[in-house]
N, C-alpha and C. Protein backbone atom coordinates (compact mmCIF):
# COMPACT_ATOMS: atom_id res chain seq x y z
N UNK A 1 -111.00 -63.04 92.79
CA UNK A 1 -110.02 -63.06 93.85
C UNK A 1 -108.67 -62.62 93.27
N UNK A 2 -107.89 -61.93 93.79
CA UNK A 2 -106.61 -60.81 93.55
C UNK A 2 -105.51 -62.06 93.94
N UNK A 3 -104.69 -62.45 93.18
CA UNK A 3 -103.20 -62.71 93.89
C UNK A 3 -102.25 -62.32 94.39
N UNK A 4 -101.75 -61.89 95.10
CA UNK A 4 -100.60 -61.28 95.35
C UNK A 4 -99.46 -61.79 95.73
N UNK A 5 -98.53 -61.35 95.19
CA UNK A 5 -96.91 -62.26 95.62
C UNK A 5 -95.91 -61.38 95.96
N UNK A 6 -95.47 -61.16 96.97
CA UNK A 6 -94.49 -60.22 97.64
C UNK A 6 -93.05 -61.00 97.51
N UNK A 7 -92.18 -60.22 97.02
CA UNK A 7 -90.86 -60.69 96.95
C UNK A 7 -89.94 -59.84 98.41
N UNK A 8 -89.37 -60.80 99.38
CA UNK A 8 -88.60 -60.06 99.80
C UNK A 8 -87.20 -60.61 99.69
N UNK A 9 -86.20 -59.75 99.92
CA UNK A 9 -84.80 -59.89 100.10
C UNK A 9 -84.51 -60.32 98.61
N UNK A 10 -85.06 -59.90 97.49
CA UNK A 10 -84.37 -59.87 96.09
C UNK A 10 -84.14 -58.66 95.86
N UNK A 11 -82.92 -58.40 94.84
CA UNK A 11 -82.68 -57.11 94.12
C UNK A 11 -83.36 -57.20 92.72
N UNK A 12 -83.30 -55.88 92.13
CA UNK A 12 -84.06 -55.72 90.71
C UNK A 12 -83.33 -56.46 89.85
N UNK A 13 -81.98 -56.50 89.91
CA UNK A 13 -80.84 -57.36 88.89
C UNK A 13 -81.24 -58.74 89.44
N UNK A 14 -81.67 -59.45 90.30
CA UNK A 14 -82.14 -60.91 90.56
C UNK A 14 -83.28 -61.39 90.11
N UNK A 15 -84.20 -60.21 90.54
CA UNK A 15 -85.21 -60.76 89.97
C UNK A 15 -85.49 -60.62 88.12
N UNK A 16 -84.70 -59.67 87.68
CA UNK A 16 -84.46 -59.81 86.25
C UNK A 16 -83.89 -61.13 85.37
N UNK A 17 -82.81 -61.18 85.73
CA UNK A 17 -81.70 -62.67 86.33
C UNK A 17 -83.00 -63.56 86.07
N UNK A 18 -83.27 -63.88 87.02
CA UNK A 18 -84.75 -64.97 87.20
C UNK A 18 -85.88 -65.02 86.20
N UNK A 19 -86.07 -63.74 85.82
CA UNK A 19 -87.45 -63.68 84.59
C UNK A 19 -86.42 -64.06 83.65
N UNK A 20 -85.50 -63.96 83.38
CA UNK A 20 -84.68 -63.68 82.05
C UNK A 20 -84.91 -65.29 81.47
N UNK A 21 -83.86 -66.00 83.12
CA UNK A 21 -83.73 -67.43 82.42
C UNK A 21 -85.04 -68.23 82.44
N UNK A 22 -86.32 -68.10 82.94
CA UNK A 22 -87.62 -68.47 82.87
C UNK A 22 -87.75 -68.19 81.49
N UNK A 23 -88.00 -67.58 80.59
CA UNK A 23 -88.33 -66.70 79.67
C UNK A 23 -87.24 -67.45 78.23
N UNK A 24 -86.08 -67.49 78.59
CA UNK A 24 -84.68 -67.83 77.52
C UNK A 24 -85.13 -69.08 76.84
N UNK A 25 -85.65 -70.28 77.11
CA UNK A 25 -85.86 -71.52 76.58
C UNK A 25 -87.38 -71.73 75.86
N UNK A 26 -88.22 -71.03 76.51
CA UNK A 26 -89.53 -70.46 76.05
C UNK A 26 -89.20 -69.68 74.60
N UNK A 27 -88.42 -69.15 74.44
CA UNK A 27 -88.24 -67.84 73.77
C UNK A 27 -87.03 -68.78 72.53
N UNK A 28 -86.89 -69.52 73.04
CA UNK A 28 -85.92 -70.18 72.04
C UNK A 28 -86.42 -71.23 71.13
N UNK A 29 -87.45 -71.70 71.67
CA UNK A 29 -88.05 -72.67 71.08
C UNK A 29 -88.87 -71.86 70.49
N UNK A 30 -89.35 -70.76 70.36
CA UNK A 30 -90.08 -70.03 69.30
C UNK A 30 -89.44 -69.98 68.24
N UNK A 31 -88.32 -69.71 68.29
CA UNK A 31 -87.29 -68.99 66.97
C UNK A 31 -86.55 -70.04 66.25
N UNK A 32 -86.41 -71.57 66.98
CA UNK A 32 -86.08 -72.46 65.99
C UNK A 32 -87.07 -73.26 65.67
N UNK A 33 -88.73 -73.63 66.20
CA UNK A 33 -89.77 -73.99 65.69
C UNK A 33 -90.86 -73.05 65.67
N UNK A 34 -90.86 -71.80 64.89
CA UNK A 34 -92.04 -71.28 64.49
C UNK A 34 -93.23 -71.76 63.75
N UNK A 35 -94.12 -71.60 64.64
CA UNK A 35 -95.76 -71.72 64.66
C UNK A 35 -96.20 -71.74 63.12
N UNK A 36 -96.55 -72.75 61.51
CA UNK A 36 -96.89 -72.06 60.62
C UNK A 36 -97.92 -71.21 60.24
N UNK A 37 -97.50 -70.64 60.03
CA UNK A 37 -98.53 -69.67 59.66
C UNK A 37 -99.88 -70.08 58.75
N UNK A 38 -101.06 -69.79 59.34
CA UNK A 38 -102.24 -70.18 58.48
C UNK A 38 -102.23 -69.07 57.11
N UNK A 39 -103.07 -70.48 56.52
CA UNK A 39 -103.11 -69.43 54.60
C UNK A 39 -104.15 -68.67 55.41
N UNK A 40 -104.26 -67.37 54.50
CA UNK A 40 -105.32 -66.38 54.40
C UNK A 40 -106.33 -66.63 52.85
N UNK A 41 -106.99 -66.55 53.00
CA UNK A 41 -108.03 -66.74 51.90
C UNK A 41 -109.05 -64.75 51.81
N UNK A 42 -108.84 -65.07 50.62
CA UNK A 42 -109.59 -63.57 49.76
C UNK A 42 -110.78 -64.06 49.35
N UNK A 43 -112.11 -62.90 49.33
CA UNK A 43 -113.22 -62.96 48.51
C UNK A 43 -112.55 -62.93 47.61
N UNK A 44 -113.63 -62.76 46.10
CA UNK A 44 -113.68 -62.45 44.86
C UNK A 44 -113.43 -60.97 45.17
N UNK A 45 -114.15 -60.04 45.90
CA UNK A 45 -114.23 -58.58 45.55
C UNK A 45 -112.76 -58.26 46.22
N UNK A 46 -112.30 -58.49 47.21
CA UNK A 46 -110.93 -58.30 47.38
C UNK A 46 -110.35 -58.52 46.87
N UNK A 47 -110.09 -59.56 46.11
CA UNK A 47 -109.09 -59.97 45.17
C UNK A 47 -109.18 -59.16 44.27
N UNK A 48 -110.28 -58.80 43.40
CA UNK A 48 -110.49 -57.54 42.24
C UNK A 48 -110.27 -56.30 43.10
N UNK A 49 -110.20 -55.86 43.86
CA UNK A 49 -109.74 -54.65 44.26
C UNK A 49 -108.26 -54.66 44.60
N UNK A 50 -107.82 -55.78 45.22
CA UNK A 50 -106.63 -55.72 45.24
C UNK A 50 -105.85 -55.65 43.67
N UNK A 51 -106.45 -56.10 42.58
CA UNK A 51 -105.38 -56.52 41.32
C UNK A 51 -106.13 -55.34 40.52
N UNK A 52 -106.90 -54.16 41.26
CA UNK A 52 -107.52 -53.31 40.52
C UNK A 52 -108.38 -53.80 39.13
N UNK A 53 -109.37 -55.18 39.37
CA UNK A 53 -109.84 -55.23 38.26
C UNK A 53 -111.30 -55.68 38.49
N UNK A 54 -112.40 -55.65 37.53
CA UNK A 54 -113.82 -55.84 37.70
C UNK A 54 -113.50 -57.43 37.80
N UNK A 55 -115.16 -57.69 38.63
CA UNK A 55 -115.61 -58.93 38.80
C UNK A 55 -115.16 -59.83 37.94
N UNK A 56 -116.13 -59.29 36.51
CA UNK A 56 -116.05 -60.08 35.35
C UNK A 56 -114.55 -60.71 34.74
N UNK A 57 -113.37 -59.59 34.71
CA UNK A 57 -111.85 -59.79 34.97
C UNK A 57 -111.46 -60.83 35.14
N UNK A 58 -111.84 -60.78 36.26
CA UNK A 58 -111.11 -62.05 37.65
C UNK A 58 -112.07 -63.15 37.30
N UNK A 59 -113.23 -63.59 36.88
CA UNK A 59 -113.85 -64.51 36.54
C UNK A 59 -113.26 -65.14 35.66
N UNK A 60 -113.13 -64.32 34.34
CA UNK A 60 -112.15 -64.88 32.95
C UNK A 60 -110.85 -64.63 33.31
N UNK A 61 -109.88 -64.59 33.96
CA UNK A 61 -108.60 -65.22 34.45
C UNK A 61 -108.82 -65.97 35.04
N UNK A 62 -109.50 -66.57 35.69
CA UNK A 62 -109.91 -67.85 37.08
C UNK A 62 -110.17 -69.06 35.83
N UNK A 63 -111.04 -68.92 34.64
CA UNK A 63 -111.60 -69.29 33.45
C UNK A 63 -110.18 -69.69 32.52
N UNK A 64 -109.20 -69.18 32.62
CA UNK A 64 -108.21 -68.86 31.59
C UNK A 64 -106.88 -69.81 32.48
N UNK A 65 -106.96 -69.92 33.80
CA UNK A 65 -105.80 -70.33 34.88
C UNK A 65 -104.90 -69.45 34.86
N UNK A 66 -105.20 -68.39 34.74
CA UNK A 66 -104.39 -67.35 35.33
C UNK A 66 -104.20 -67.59 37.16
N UNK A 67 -105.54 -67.39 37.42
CA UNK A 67 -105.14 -67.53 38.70
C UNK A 67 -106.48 -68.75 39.62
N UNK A 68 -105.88 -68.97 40.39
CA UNK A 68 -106.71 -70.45 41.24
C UNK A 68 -107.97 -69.99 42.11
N UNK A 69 -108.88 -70.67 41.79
CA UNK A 69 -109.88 -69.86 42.97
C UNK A 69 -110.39 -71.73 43.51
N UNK A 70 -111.29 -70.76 44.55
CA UNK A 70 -111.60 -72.20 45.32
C UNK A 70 -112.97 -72.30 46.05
N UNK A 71 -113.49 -73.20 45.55
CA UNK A 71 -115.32 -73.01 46.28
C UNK A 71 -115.74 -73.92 47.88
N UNK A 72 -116.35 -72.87 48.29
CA UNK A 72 -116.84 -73.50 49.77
C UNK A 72 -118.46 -73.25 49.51
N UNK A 73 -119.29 -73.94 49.23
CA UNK A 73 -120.58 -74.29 49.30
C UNK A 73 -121.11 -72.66 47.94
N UNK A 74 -121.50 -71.92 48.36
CA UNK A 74 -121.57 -71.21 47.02
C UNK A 74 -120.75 -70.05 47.42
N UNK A 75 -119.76 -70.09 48.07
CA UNK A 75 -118.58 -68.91 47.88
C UNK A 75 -117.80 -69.24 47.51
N UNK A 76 -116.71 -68.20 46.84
CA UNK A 76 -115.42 -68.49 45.90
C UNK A 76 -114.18 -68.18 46.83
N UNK A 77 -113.39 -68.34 46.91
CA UNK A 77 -111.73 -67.78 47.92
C UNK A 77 -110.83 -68.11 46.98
N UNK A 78 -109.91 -67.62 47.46
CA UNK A 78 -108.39 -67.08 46.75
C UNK A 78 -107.63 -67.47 47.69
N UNK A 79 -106.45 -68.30 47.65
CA UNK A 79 -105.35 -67.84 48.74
C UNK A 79 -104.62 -67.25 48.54
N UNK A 80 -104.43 -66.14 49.22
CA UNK A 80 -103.50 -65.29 49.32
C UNK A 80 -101.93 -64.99 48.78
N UNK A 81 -101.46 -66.12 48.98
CA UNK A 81 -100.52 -66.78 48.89
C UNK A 81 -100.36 -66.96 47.33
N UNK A 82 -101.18 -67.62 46.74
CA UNK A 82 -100.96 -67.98 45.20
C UNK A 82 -101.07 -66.73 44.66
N UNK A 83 -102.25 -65.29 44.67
CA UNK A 83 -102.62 -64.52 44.52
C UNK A 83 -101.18 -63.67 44.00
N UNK A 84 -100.20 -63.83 45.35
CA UNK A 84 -99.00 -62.81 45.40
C UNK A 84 -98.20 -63.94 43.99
N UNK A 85 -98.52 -64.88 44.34
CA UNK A 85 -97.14 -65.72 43.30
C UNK A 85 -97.62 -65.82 41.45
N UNK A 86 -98.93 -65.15 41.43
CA UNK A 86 -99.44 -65.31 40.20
C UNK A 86 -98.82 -63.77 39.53
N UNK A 87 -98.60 -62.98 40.51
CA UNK A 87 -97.97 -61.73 39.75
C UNK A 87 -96.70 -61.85 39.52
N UNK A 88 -96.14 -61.59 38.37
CA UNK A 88 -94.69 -61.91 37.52
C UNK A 88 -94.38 -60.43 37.62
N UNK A 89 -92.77 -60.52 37.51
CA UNK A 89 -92.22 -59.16 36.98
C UNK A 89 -91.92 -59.40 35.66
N UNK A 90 -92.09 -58.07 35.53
CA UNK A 90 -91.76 -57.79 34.07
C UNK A 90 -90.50 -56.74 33.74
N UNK A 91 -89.55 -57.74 33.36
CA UNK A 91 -88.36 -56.47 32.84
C UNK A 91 -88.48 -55.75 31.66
N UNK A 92 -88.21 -54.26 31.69
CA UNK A 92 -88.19 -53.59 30.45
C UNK A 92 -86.87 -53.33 30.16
């Protein structure tokens, strides 16, 4: 079934007016309580493709605490998150 809602005797500046302030407090409460963001979690093979390195690599850094991995029944994950914070700069 179709709804339809006919506006009469508004102008385009009113009915803008009207969406605007509908919309303003909605829209405000986004920007001073944003939603957190869920972690993302990596395979093993993403993670080695992302840091350009073999399986075995990323096994012996995971081995070494280079970097954190994490088991769900017999799969491994990465979060994302630590992934980016395990890479250091290096000044020359």
């Amino acid at each position: 079934m179709i709804n339809i809602t006919q506006l009469h005797e508004i102008t385009p500046e009113e009915l803008l007016d009207l969406i605007s302030k509908g919309l303003k407090e909605p829209l405000q409460e986004l920007l001073t309580n944003p939603e957190p963001q869920q972690e993302k979690y990596l395979t093993r093979k993403e993670v080695s493709h992302l840091l350009s390195i073999s399986l075995p690599t990323l096994g012996d850094w995971v081995k070494r605490g280079l970097i954190q991995s994490y088991r769900i029944g017999n799969r491994v994950f990465f979060k994302a998150s630590e992934i980016d914070a395990s890479l250091k700069q290096i000044k020359f």
